[in-house]
C-alpha atoms as a PDB file:
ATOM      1  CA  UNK A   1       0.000   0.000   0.000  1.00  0.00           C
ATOM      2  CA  UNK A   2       1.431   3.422  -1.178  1.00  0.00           C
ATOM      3  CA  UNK A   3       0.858   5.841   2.359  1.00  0.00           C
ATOM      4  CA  UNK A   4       1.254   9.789   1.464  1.00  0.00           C
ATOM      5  CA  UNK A   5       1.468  11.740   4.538  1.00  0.00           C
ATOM      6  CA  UNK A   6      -0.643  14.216   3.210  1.00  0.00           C
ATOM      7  CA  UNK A   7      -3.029  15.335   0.253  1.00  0.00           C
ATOM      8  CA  UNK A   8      -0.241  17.484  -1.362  1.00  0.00           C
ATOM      9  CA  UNK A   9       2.174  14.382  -1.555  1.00  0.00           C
ATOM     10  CA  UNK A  10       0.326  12.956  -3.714  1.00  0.00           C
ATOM     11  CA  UNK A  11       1.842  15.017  -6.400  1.00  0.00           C
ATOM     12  CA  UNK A  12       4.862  12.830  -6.330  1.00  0.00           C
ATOM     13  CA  UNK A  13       2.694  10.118  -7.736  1.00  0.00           C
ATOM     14  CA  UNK A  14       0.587  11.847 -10.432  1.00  0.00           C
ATOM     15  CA  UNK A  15       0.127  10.011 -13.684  1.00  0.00           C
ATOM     16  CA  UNK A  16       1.493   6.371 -12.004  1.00  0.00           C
ATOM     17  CA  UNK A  17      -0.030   3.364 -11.193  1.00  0.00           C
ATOM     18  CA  UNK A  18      -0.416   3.968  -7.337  1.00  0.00           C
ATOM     19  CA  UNK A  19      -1.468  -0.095  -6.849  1.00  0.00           C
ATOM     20  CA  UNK A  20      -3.106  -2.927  -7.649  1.00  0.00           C
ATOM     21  CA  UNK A  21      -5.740  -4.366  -5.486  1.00  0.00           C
ATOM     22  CA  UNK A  22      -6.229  -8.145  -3.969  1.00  0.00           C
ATOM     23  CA  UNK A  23      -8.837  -9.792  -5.988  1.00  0.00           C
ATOM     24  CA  UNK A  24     -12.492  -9.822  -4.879  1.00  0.00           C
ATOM     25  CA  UNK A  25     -14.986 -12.493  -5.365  1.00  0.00           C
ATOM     26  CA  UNK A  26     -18.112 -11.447  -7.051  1.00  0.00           C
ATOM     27  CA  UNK A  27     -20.623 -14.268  -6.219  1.00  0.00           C
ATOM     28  CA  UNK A  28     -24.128 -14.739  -6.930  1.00  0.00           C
ATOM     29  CA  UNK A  29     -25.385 -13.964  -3.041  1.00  0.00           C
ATOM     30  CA  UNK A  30     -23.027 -10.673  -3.128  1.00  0.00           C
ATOM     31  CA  UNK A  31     -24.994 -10.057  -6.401  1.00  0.00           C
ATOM     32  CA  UNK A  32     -28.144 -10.946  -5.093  1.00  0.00           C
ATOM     33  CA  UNK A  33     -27.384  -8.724  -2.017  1.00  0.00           C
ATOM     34  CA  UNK A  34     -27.155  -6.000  -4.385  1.00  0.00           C
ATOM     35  CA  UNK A  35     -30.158  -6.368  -6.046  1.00  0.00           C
ATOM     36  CA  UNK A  36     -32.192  -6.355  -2.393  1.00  0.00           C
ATOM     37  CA  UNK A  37     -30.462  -2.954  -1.466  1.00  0.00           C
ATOM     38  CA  UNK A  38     -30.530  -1.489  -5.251  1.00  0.00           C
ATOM     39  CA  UNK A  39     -34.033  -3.019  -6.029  1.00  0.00           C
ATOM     40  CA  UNK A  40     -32.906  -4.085  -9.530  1.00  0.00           C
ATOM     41  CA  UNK A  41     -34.150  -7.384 -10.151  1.00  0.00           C
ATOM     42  CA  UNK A  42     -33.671  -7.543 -13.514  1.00  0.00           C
ATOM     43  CA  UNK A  43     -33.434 -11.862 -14.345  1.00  0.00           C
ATOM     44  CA  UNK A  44     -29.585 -11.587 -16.056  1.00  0.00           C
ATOM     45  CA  UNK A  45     -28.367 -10.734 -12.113  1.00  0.00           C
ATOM     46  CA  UNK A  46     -31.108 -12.966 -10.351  1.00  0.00           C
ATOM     47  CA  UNK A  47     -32.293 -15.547 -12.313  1.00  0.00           C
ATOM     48  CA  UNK A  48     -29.977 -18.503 -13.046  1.00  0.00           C
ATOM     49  CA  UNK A  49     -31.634 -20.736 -14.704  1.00  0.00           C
ATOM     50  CA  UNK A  50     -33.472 -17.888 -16.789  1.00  0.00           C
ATOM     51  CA  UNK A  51     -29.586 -16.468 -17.132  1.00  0.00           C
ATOM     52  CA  UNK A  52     -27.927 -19.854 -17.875  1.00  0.00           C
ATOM     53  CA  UNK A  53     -30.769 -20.594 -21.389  1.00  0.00           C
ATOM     54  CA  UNK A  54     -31.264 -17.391 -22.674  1.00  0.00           C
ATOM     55  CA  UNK A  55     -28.163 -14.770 -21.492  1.00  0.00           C
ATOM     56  CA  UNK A  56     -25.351 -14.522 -24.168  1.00  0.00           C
ATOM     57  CA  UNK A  57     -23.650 -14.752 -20.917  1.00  0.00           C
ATOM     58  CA  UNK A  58     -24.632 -18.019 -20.124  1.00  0.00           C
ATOM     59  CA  UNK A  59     -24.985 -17.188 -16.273  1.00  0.00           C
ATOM     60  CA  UNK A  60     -26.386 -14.737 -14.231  1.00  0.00           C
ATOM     61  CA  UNK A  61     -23.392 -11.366 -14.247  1.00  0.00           C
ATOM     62  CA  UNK A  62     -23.433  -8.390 -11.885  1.00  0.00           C
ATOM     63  CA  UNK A  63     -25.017  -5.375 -11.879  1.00  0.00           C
ATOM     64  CA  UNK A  64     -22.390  -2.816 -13.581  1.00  0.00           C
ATOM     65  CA  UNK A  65     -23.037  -0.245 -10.445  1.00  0.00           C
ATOM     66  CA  UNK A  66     -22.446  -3.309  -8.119  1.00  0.00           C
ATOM     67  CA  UNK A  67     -18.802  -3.288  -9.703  1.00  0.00           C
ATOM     68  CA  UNK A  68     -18.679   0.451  -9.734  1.00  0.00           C
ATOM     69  CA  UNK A  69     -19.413   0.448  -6.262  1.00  0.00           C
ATOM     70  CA  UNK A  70     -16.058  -1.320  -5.765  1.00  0.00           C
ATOM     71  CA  UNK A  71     -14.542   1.613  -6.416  1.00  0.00           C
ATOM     72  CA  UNK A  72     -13.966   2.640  -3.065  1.00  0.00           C
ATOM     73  CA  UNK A  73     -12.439  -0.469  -1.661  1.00  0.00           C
ATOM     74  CA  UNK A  74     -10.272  -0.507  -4.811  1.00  0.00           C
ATOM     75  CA  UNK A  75      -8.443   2.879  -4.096  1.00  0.00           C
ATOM     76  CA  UNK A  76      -8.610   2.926  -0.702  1.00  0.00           C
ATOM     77  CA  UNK A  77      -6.691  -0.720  -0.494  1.00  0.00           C
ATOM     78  CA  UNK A  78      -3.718   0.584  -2.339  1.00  0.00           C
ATOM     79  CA  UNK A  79      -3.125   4.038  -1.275  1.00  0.00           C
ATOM     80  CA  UNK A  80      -3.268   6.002   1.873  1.00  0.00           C
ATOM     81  CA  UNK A  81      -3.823   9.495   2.594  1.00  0.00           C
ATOM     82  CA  UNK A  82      -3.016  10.767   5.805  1.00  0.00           C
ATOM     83  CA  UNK A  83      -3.696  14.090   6.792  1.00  0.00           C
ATOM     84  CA  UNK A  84      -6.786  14.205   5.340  1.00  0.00           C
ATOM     85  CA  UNK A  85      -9.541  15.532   8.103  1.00  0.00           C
ATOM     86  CA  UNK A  86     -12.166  14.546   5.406  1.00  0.00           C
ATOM     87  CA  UNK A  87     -12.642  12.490   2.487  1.00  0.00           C
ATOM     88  CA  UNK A  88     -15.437  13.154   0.073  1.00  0.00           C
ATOM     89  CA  UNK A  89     -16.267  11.537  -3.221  1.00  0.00           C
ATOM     90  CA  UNK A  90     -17.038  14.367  -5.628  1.00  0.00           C
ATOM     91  CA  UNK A  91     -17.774  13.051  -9.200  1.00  0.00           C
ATOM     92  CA  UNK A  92     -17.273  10.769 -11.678  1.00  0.00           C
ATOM     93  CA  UNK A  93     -16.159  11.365 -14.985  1.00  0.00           C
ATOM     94  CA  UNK A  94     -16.072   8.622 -17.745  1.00  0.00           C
ATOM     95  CA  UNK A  95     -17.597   5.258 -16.769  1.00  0.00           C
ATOM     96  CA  UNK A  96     -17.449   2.260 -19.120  1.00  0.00           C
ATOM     97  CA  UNK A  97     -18.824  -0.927 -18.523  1.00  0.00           C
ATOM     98  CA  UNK A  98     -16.665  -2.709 -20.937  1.00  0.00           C
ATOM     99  CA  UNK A  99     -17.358  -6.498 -20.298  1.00  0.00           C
ATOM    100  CA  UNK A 100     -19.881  -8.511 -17.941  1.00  0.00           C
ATOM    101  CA  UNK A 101     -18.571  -9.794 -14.899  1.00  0.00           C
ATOM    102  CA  UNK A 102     -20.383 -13.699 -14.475  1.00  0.00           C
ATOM    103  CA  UNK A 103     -21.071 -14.625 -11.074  1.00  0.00           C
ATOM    104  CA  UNK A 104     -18.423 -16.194  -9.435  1.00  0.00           C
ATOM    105  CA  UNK A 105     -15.651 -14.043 -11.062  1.00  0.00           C
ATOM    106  CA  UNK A 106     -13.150 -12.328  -9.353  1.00  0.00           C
ATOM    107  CA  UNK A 107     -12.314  -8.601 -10.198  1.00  0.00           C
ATOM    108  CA  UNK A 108      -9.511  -6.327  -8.820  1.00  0.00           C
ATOM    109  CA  UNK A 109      -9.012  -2.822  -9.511  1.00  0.00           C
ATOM    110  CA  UNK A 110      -5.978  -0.986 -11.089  1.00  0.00           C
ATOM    111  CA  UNK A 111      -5.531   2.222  -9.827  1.00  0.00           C
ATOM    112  CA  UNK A 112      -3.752   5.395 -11.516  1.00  0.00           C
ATOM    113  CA  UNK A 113      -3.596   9.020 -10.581  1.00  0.00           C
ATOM    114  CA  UNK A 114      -4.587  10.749 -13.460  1.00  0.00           C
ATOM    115  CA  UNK A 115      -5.010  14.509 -12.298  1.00  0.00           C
ATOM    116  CA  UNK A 116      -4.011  16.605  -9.333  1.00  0.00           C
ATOM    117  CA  UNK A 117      -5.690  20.085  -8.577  1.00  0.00           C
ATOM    118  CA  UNK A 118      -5.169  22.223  -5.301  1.00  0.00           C
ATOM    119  CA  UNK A 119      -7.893  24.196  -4.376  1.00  0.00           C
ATOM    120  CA  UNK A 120      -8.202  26.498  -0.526  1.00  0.00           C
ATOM    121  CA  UNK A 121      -8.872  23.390   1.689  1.00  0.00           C
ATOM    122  CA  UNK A 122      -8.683  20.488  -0.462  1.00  0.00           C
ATOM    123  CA  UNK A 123      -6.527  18.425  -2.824  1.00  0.00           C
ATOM    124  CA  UNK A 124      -8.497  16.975  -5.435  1.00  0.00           C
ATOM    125  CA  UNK A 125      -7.771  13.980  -7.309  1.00  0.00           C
ATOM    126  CA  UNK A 126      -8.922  12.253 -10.101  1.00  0.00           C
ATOM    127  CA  UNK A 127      -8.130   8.303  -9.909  1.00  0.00           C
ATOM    128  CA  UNK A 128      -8.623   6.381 -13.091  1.00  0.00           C
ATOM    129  CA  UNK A 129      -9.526   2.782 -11.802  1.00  0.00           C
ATOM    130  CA  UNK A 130      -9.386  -0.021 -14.357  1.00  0.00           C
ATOM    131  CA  UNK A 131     -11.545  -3.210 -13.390  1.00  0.00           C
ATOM    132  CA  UNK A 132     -10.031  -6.677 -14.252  1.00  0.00           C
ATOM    133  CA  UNK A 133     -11.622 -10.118 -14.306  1.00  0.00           C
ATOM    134  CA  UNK A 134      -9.236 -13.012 -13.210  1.00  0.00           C
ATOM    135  CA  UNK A 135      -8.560 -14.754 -16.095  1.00  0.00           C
ATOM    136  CA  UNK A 136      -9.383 -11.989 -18.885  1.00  0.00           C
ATOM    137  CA  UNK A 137      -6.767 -10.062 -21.076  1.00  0.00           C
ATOM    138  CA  UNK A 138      -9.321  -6.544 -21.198  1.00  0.00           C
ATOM    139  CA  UNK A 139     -10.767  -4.732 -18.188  1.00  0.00           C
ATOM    140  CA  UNK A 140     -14.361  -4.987 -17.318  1.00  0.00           C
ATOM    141  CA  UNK A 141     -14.920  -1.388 -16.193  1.00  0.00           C
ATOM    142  CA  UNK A 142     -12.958   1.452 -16.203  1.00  0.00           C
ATOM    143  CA  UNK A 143     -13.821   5.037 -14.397  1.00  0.00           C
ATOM    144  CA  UNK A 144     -12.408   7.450 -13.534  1.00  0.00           C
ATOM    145  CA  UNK A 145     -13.728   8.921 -10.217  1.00  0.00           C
ATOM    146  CA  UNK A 146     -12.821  12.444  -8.251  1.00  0.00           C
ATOM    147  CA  UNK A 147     -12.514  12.174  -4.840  1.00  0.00           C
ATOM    148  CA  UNK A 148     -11.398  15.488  -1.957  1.00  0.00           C
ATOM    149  CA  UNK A 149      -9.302  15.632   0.286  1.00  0.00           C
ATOM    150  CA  UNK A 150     -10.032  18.258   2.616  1.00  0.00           C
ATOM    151  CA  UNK A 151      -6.925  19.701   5.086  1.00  0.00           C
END
């Protein structure tokens, strides 16, 4: 894990690949878990059976926010901020949900520092966060998500 002891050190790392996150498992009762909280039911995340004889996919695959929503967990497991008396996300830019993730898959997150801007009272950076599948040569998702840090 890269540790910065404050939002202005991060400067040192702009335009790198900060980390690379463990691998999480994206399994059909973490899917289905999603669907309760998100209320998007929709058979290609619920319905295996359905999934396995009609999806292209050939199993159920999770929602695309339910991968976004890794985001977090991704960044935050390879770099540190100290200093920081508040963290607040404050955007995303370009989101592309490139491939499906099936249940079962495990995904990690790639994790760049695209832009740095200093504003009075925050640093504000822009990670670019490339989601891979175990096993696959392309990313699944990748964003690129703004997130404060407040001094």
């Amino acid at each position: 894990m890269l540790v910065v002891p404050d939002p202005s050190a991060l400067s040192e790392h702009l335009r790198t690949e900060v980390g690379v996150s463990d691998w999480v498992r994206v399994d059909q009762a973490r899917i289905d878990r999603f669907a309760e909280i998100t209320e998007d039911w929709q058979w290609i995340h619920t319905d295996k059976a359905r999934a396995q004889a009609e999806s292209p996919f050939r199993d159920t695959v999770a929602h695309g926010f339910l991968t976004l929503s890794l985001l977090s967990r991704f960044v935050n497991s390879v770099v540190r901020v100290d200093g920081a008396r508040l963290i607040v996300a404050a955007g995303l830019g370009t989101v592309r949900f490139v491939a499906p993730v099936v249940a079962g898959s495990q995904v990690r997150g790639r994790v760049r520092l695209r832009e740095l801007a200093q504003d009075s009272g925050f640093v504000q950076a822009l990670w670019r966060v490339s989601v891979e599948i175990d096993g696959v040569r392309h990313p699944c998702m990748v964003a690129d998500w703004t997130v404060r840090y407040y001094t």
